[in-house]
PDB file of N, CA and C in Angstrom:
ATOM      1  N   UNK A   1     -29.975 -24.025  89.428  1.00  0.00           N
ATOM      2  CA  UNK A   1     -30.633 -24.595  88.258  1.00  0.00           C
ATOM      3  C   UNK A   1     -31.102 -26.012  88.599  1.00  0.00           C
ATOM      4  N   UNK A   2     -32.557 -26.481  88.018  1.00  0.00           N
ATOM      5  CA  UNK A   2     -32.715 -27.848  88.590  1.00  0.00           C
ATOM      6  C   UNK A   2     -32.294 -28.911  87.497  1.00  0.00           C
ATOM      7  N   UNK A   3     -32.191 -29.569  87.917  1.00  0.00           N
ATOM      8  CA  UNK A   3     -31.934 -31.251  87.013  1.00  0.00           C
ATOM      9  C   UNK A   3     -33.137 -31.388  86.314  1.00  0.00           C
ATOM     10  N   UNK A   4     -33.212 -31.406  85.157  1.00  0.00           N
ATOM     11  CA  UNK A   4     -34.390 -32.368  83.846  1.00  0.00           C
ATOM     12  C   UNK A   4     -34.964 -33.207  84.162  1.00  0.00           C
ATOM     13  N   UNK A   5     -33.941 -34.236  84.425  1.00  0.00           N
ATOM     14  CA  UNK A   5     -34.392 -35.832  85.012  1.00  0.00           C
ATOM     15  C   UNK A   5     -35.225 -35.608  86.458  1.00  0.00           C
ATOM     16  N   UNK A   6     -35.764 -35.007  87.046  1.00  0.00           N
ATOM     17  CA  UNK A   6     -35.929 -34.976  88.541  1.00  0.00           C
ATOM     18  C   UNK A   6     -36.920 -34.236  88.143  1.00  0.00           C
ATOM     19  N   UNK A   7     -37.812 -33.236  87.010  1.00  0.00           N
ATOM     20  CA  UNK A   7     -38.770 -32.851  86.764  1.00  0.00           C
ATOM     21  C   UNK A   7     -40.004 -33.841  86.744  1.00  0.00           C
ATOM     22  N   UNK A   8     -41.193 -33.056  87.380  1.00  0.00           N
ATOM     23  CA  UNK A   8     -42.211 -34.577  87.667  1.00  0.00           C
ATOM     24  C   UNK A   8     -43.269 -33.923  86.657  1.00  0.00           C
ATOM     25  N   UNK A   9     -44.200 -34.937  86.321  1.00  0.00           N
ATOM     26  CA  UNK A   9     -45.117 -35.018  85.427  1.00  0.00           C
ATOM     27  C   UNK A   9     -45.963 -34.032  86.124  1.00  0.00           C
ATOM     28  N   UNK A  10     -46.623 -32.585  85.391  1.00  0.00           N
ATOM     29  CA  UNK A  10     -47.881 -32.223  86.335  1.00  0.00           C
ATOM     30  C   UNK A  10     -49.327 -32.475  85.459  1.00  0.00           C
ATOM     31  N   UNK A  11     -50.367 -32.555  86.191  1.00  0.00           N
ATOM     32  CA  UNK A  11     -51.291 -33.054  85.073  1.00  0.00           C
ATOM     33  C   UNK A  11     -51.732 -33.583  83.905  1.00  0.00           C
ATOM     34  N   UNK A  12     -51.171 -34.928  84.205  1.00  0.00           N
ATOM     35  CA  UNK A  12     -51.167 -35.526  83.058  1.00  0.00           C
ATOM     36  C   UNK A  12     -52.381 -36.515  82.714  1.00  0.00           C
ATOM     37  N   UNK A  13     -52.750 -36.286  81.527  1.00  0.00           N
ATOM     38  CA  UNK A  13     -53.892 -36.637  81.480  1.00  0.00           C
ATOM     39  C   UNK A  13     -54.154 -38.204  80.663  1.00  0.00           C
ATOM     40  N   UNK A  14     -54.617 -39.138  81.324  1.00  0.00           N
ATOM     41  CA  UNK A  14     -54.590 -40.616  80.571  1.00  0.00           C
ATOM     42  C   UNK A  14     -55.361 -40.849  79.303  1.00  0.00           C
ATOM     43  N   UNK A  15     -54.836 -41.458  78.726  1.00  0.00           N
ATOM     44  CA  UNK A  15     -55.416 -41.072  77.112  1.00  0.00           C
ATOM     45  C   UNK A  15     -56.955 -42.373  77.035  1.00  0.00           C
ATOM     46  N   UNK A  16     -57.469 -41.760  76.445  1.00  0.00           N
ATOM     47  CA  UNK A  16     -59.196 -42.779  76.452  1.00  0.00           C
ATOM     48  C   UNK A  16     -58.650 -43.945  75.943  1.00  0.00           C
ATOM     49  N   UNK A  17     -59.580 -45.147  75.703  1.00  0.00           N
ATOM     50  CA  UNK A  17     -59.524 -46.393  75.156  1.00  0.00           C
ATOM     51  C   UNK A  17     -59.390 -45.884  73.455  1.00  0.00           C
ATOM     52  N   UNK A  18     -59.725 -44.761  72.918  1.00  0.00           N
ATOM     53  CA  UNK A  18     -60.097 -44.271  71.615  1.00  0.00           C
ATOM     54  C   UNK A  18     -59.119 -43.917  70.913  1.00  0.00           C
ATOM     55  N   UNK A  19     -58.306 -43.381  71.909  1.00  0.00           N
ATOM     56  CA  UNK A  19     -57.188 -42.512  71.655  1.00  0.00           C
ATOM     57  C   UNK A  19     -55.970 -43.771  71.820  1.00  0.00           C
ATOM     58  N   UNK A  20     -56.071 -44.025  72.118  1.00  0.00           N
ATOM     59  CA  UNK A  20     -55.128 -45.544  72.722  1.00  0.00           C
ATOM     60  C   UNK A  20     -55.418 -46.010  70.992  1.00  0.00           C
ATOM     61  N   UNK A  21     -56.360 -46.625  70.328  1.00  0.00           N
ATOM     62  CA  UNK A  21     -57.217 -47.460  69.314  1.00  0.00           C
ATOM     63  C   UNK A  21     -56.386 -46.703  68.316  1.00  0.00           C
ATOM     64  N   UNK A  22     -56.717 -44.806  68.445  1.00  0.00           N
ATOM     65  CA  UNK A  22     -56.587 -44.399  66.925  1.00  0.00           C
ATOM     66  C   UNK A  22     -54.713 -44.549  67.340  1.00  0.00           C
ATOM     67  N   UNK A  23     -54.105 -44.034  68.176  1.00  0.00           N
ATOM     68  CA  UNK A  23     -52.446 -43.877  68.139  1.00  0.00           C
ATOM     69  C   UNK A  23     -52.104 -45.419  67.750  1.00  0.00           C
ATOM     70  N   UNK A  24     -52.603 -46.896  68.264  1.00  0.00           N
ATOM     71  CA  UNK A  24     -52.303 -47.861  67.605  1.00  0.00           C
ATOM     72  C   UNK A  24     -51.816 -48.338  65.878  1.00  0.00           C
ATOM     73  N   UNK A  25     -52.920 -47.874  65.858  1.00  0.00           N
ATOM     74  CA  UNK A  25     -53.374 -47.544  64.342  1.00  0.00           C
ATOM     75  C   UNK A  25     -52.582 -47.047  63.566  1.00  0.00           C
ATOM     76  N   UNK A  26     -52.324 -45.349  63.659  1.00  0.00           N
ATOM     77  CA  UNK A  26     -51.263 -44.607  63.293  1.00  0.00           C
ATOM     78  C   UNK A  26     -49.782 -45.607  63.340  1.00  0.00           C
ATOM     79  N   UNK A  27     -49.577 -46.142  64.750  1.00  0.00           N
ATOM     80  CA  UNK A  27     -48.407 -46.653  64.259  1.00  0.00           C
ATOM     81  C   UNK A  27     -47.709 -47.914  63.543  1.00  0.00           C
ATOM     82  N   UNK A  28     -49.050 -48.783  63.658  1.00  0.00           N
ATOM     83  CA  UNK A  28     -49.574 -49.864  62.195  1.00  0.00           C
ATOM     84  C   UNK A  28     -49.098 -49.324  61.041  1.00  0.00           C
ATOM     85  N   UNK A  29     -49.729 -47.954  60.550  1.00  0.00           N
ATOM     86  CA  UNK A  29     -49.524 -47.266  59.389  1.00  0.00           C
ATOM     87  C   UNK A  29     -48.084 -46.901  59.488  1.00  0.00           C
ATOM     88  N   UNK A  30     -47.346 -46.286  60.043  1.00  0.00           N
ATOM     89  CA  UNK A  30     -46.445 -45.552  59.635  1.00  0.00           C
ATOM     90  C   UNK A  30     -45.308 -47.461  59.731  1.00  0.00           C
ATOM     91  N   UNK A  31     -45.961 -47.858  60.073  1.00  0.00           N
ATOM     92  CA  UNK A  31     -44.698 -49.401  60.322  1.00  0.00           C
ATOM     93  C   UNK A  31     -44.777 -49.891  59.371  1.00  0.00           C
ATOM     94  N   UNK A  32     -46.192 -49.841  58.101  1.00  0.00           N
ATOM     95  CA  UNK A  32     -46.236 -50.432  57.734  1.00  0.00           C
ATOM     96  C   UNK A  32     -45.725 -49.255  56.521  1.00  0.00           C
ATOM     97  N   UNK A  33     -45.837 -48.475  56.210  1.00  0.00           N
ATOM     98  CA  UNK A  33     -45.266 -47.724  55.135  1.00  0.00           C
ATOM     99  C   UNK A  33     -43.686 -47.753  55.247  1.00  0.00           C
ATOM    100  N   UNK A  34     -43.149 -47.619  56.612  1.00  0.00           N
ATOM    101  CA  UNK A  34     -41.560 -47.831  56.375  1.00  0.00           C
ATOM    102  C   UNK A  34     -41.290 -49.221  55.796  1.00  0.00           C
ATOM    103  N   UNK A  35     -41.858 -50.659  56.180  1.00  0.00           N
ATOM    104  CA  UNK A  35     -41.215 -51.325  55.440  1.00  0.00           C
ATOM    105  C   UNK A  35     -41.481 -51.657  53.976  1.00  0.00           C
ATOM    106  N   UNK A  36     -42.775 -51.086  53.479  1.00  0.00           N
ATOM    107  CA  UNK A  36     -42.569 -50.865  52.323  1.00  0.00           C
ATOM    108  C   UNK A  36     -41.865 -50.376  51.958  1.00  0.00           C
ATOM    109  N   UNK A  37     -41.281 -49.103  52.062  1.00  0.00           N
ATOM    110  CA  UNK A  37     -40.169 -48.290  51.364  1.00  0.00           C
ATOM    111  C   UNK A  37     -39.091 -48.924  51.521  1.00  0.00           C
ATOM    112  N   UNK A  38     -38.764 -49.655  52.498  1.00  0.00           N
ATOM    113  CA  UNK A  38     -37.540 -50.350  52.648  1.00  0.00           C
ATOM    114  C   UNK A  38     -37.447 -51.576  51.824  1.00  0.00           C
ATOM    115  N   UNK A  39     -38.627 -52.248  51.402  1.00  0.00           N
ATOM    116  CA  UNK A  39     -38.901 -53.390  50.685  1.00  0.00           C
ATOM    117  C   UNK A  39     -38.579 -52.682  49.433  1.00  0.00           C
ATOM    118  N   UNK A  40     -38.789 -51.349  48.976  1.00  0.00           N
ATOM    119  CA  UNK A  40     -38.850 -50.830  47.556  1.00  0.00           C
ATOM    120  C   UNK A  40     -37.032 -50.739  47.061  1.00  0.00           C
ATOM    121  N   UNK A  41     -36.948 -50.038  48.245  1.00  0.00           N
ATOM    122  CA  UNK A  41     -35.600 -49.901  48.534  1.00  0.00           C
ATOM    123  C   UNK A  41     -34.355 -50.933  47.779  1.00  0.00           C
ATOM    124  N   UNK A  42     -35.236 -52.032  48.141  1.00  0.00           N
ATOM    125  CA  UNK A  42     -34.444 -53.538  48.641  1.00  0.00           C
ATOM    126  C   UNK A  42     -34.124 -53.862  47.533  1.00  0.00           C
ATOM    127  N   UNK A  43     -35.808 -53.743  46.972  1.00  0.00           N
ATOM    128  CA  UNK A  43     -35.755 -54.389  45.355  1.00  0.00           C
ATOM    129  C   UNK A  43     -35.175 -53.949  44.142  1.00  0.00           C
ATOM    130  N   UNK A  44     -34.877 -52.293  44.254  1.00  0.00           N
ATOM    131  CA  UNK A  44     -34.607 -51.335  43.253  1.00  0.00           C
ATOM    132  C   UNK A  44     -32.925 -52.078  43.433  1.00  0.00           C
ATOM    133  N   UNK A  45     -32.343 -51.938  44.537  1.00  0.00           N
ATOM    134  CA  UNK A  45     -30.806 -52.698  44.839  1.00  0.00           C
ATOM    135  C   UNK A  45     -30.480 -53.619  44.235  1.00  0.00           C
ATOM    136  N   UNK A  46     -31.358 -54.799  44.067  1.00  0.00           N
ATOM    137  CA  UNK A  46     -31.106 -56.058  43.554  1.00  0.00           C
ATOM    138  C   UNK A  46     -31.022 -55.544  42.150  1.00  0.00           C
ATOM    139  N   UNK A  47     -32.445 -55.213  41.695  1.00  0.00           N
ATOM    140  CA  UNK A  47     -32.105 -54.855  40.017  1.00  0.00           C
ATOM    141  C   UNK A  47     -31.058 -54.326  39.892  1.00  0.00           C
ATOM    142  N   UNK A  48     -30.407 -52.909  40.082  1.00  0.00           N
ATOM    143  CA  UNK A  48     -29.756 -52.263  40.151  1.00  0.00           C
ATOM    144  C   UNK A  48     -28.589 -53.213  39.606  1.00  0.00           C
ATOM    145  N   UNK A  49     -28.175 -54.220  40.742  1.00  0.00           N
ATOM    146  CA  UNK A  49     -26.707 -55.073  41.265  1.00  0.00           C
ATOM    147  C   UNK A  49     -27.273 -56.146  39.807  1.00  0.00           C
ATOM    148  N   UNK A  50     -28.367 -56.358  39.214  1.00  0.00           N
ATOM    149  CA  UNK A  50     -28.241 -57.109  38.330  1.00  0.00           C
ATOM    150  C   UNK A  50     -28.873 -58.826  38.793  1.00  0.00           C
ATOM    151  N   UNK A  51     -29.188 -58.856  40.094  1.00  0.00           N
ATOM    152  CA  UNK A  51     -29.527 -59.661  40.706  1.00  0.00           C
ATOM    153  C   UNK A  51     -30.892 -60.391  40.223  1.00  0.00           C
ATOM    154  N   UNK A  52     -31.652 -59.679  40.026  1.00  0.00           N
ATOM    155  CA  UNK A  52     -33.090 -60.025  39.278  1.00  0.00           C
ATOM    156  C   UNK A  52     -33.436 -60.465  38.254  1.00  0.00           C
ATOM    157  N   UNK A  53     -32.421 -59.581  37.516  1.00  0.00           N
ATOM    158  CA  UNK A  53     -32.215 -60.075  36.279  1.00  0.00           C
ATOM    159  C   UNK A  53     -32.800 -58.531  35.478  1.00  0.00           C
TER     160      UNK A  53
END
């Protein structure tokens, strides 16, 4: 049986300047939607705890 780690890349193909641009992007978005939710998160806590008022 062979080792995982010791498997080599076969044809792998380099991603365009475009593709590079849009995956950036995507992960702008999804970074920026988690810390919203985490900001929502944050705030619902405080009220919650009475903190806000």
């Amino acid at each position: 049986m062979s080792d995982p780690r010791n498997l080599e890349i076969i044809d792998y193909i380099e991603p365009s300047p475009q593709e590079l641009k849009a995956q950036k992007s995507r992960n702008l978005a999804i970074a920026g939607g988690l810390f919203g939710f985490v900001a929502i998160v944050f705030l619902l806590m405080l009220y919650k705890f009475d903190v806000l008022g």
